[in-house]
C-alpha atoms as a PDB file:
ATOM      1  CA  UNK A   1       0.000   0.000   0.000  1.00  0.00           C
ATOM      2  CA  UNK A   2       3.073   2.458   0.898  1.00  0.00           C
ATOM      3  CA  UNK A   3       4.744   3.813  -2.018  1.00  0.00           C
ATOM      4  CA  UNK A   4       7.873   6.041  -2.205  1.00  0.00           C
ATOM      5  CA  UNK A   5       7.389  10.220  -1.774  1.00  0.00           C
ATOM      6  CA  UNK A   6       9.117  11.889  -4.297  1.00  0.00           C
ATOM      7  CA  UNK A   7       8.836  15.730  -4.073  1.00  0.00           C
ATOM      8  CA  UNK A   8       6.554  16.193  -7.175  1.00  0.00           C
ATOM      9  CA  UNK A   9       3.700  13.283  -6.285  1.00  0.00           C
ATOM     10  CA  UNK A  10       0.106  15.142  -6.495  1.00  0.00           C
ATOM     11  CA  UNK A  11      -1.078  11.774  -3.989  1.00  0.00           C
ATOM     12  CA  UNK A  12      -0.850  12.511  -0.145  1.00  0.00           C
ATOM     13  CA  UNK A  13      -1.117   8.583   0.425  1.00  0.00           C
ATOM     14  CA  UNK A  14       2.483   8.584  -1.036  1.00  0.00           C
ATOM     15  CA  UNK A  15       3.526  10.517   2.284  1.00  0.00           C
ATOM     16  CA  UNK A  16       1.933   8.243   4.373  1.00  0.00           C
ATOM     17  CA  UNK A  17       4.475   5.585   5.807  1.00  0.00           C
ATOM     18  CA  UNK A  18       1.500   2.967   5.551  1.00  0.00           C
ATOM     19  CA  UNK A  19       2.619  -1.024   4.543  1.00  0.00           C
ATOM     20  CA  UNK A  20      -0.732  -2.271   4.836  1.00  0.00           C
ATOM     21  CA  UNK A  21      -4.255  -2.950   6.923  1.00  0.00           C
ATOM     22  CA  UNK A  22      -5.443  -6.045   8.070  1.00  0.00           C
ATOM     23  CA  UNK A  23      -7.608  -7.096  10.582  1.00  0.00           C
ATOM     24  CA  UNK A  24      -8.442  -3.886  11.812  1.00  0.00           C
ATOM     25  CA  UNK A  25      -4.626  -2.979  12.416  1.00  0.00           C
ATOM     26  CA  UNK A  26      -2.659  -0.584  10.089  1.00  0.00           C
ATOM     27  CA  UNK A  27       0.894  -1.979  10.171  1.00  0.00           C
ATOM     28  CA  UNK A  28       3.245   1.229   9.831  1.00  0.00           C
ATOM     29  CA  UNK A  29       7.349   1.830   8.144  1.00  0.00           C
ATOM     30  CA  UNK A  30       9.100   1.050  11.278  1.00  0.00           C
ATOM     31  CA  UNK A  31       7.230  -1.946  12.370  1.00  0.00           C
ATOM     32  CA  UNK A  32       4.708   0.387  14.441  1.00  0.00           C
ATOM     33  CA  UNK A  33       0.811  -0.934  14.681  1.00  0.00           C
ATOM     34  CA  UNK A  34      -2.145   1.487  14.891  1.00  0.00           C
ATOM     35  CA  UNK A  35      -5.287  -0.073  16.166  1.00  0.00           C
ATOM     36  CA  UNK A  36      -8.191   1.303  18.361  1.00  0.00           C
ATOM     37  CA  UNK A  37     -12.157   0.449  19.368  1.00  0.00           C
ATOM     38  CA  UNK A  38     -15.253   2.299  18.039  1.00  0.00           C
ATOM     39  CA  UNK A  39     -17.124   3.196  20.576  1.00  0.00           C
ATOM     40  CA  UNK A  40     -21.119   3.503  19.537  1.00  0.00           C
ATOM     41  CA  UNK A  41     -23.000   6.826  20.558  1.00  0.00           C
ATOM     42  CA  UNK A  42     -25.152   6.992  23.333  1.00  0.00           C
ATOM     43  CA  UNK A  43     -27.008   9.684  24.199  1.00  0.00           C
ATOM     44  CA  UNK A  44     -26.768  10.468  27.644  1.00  0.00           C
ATOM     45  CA  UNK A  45     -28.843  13.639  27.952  1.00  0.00           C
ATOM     46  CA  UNK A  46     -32.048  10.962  28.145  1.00  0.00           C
ATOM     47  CA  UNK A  47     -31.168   9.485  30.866  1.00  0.00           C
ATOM     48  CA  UNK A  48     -31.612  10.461  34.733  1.00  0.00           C
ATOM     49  CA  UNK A  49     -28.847  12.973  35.932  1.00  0.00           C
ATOM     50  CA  UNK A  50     -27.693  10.719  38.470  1.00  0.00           C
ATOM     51  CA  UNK A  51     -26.794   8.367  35.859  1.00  0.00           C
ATOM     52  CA  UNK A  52     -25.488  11.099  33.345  1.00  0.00           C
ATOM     53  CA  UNK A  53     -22.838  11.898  36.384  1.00  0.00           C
ATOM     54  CA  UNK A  54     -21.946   8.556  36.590  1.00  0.00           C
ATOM     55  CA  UNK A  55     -21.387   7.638  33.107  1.00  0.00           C
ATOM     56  CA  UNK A  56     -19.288  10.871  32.811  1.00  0.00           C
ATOM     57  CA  UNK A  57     -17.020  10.485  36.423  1.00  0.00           C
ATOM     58  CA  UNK A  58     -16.140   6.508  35.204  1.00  0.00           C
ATOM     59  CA  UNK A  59     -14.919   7.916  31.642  1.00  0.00           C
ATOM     60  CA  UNK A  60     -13.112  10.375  33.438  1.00  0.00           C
ATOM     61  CA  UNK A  61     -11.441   7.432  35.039  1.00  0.00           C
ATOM     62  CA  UNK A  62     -11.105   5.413  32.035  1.00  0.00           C
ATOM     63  CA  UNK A  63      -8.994   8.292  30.048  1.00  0.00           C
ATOM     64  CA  UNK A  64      -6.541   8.990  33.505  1.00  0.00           C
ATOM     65  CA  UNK A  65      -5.821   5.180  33.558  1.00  0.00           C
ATOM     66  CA  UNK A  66      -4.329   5.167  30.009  1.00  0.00           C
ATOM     67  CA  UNK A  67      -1.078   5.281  30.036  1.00  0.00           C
ATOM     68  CA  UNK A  68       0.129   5.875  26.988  1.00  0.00           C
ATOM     69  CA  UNK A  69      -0.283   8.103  23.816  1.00  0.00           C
ATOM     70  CA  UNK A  70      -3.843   7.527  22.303  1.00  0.00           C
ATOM     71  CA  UNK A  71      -6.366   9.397  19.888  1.00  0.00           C
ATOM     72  CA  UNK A  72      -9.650  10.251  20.588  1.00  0.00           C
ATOM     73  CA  UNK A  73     -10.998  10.878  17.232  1.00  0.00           C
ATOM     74  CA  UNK A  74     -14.667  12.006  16.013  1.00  0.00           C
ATOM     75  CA  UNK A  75     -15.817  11.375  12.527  1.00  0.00           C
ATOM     76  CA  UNK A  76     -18.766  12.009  10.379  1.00  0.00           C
ATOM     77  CA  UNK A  77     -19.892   9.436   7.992  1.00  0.00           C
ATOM     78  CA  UNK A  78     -22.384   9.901   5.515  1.00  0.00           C
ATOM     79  CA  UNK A  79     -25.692   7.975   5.793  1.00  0.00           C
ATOM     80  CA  UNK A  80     -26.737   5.780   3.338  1.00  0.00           C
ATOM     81  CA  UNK A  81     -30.956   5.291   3.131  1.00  0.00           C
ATOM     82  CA  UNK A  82     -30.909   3.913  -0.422  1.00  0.00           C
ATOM     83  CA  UNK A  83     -31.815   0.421   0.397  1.00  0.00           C
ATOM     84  CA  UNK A  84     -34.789   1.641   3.072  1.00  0.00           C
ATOM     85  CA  UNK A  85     -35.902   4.195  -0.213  1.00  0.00           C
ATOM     86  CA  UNK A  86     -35.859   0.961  -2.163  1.00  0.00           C
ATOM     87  CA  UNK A  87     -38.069  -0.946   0.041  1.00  0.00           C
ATOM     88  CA  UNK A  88     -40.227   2.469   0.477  1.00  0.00           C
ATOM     89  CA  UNK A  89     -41.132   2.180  -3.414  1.00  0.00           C
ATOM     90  CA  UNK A  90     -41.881  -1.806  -2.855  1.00  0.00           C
ATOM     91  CA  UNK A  91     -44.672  -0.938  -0.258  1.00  0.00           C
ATOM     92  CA  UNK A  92     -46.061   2.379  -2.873  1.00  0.00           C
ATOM     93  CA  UNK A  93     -45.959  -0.163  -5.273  1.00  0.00           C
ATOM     94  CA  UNK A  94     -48.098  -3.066  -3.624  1.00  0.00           C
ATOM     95  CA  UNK A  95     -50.000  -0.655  -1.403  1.00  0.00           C
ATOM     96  CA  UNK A  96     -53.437  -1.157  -1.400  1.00  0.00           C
ATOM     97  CA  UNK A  97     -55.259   2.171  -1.722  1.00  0.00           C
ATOM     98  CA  UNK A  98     -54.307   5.777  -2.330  1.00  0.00           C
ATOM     99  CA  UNK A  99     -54.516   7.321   0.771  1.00  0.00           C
ATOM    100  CA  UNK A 100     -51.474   4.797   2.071  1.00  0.00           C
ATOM    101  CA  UNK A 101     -49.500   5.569  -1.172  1.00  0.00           C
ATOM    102  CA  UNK A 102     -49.700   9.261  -0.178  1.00  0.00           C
ATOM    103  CA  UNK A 103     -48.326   8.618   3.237  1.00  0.00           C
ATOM    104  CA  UNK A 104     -45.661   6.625   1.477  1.00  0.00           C
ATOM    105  CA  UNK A 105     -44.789   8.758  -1.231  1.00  0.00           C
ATOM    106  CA  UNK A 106     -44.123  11.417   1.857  1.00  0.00           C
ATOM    107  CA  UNK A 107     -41.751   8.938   3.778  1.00  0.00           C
ATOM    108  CA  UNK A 108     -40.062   8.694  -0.077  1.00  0.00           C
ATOM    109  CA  UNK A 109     -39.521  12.444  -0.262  1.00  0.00           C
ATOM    110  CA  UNK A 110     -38.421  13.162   3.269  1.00  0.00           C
ATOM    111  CA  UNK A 111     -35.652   9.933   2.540  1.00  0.00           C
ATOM    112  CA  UNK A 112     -34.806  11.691  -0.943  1.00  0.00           C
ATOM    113  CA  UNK A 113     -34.188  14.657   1.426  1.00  0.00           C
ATOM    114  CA  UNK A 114     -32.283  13.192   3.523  1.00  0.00           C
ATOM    115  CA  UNK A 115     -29.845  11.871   0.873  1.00  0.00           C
ATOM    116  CA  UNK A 116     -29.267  15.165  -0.537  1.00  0.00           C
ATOM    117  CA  UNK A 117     -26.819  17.594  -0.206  1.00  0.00           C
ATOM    118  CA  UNK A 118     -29.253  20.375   1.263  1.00  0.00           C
ATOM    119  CA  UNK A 119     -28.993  18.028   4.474  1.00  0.00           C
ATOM    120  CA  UNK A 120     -26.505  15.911   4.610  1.00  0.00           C
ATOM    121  CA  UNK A 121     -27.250  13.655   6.923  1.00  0.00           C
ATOM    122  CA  UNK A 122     -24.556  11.770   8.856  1.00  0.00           C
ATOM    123  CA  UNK A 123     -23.641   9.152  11.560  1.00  0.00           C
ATOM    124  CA  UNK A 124     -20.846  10.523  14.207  1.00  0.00           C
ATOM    125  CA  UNK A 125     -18.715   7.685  14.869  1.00  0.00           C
ATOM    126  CA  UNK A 126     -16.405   7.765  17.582  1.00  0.00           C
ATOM    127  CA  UNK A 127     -12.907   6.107  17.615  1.00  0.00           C
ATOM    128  CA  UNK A 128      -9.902   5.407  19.952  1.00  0.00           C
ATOM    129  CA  UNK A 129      -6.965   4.840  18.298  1.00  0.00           C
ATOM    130  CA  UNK A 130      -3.040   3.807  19.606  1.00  0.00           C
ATOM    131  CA  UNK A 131      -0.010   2.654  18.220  1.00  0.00           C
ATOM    132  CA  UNK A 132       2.869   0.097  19.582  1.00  0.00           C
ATOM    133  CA  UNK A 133       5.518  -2.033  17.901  1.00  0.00           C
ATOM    134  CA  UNK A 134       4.524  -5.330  20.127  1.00  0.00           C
ATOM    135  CA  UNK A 135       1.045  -6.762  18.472  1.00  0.00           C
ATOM    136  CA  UNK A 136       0.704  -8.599  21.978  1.00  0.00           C
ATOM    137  CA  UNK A 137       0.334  -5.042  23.676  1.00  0.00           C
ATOM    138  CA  UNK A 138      -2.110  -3.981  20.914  1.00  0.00           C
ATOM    139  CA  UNK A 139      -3.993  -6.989  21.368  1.00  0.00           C
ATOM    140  CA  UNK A 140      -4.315  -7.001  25.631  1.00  0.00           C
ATOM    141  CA  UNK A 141      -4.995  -2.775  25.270  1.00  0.00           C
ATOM    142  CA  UNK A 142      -8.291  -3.452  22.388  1.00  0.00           C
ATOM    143  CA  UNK A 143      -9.868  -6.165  24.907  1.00  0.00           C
ATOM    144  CA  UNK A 144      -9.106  -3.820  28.076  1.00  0.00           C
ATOM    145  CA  UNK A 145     -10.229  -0.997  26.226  1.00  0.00           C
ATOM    146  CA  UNK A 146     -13.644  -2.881  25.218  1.00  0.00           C
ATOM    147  CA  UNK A 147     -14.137  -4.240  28.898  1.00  0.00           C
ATOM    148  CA  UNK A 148     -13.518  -1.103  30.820  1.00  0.00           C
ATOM    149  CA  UNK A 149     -16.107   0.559  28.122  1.00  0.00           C
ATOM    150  CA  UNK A 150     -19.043  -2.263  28.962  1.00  0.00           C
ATOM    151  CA  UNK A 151     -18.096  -1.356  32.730  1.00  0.00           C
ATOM    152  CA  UNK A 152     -19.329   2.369  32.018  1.00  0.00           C
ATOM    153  CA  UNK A 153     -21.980   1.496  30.126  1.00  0.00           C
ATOM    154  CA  UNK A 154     -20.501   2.037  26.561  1.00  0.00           C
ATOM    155  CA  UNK A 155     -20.861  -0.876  24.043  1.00  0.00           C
ATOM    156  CA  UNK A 156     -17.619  -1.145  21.704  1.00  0.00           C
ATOM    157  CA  UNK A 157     -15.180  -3.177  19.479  1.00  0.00           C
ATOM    158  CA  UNK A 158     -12.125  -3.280  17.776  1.00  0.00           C
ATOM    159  CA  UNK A 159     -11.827  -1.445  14.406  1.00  0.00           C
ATOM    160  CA  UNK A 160     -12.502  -3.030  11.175  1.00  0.00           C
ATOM    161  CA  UNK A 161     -10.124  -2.813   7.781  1.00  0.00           C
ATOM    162  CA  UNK A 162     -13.373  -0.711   6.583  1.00  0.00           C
ATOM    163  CA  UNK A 163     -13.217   1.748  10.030  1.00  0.00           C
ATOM    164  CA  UNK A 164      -9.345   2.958   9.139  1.00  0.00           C
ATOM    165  CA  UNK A 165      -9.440   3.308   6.020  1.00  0.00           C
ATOM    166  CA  UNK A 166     -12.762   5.284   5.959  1.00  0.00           C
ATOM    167  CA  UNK A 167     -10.757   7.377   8.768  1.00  0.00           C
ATOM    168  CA  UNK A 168      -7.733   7.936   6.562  1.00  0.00           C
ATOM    169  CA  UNK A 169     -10.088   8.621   3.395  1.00  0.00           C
ATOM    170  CA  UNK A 170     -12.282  10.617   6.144  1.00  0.00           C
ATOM    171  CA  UNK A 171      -9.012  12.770   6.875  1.00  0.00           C
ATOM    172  CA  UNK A 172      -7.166  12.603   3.432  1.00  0.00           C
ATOM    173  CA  UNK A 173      -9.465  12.855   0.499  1.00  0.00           C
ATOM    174  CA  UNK A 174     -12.117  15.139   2.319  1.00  0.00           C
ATOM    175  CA  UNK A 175     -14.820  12.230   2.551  1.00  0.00           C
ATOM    176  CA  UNK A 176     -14.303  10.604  -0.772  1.00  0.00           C
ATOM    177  CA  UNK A 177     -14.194   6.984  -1.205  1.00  0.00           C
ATOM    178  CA  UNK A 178     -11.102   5.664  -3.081  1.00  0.00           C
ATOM    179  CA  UNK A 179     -10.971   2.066  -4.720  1.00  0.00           C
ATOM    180  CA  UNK A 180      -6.645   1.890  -4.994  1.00  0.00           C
ATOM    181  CA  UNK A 181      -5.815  -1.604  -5.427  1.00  0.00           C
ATOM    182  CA  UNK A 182      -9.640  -3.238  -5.292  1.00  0.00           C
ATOM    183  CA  UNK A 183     -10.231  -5.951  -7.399  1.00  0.00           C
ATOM    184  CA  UNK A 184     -13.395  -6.522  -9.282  1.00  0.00           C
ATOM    185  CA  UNK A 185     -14.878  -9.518  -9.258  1.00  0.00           C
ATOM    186  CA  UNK A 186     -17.432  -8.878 -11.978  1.00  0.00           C
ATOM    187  CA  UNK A 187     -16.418  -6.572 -14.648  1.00  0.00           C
END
């Protein structure tokens, strides 16, 4: 995946000292590994303000125990309602009256909304991220990570292949999706 910088490249990926990513780990130039946990959102501000305190004094605790260099990084993604549209027109196709297509058609144009640019609707995605050069380190500080999160309430896992490099596209290209290197099964 790394390729040489030369001075007159037009590519920031050919900056990046990046060898490859697999299984959720991006393995570095040097023989570092960067790996992390999403952590999904929860919205806190619904619950009781006993329990907002608490949730917010144990991940206090959680980031003062870490002791050692790690990224707390926030990313939009964009959201993608094309397959609920395309179950939408199934049901305004086989509905059974007019006044229920109406209602549909709605639901269709408030989705067709949604997808547009006037919008632009997105998930937040929240990541922790580290780096080592021992993969037994990164391994023990994902499942601590993940069971310290439960304890507080937060439901997590290690990052995917798909999580970093959305994050470097995310970072890089400004949002856009990039295909380097994938192979098409049907062309």
């Amino acid at each position: 995946m790394s390729k040489k910088a030369t001075s007159n490249s037009k590519y920031t990926e050919d900056w990046l000292p990046i060898r490859s990513i697999q299984n959720g780990i991006i393995t570095l130039e040097g023989n570092y590994y960067v790996t992390g946990v999403k952590v999904e959102p929860k919205n806190i501000f619904i619950l009781d303000y006993q329990t907002q305190n608490n949730i917010i004094f144990n991940l206090r605790n959680f980031y003062n125990i870490i002791d050692y260099e790690f990224w707390l990084i926030v990313a939009d993604r964009p959201v993608d309602i094309n397959l609920y549209l395309s179950q939408l027109q199934l049901q305004y196709n086989d509905a059974p009256n007019q006044a229920i297509r109406k209602i549909i058609a709605q639901d269709i144009a408030k989705g067709e909304l949604f997808s547009s640019t006037q919008v632009n609707a997105v998930d937040t995605e929240y990541f922790i991220l580290f780096r080592d050069k021992k993969i037994d380190v990164i391994q023990k500080r994902v499942q601590t990570m993940i069971s310290s999160l439960a304890g507080i309430g937060l439901v997590s896992r290690q990052v995917s292949d798909d999580d970093m490099k959305f994050l470097l596209q995310n970072f890089l290209n400004g949002g856009v999706k990039n295909e380097y290197g994938t192979v098409m099964a049907d062309v």
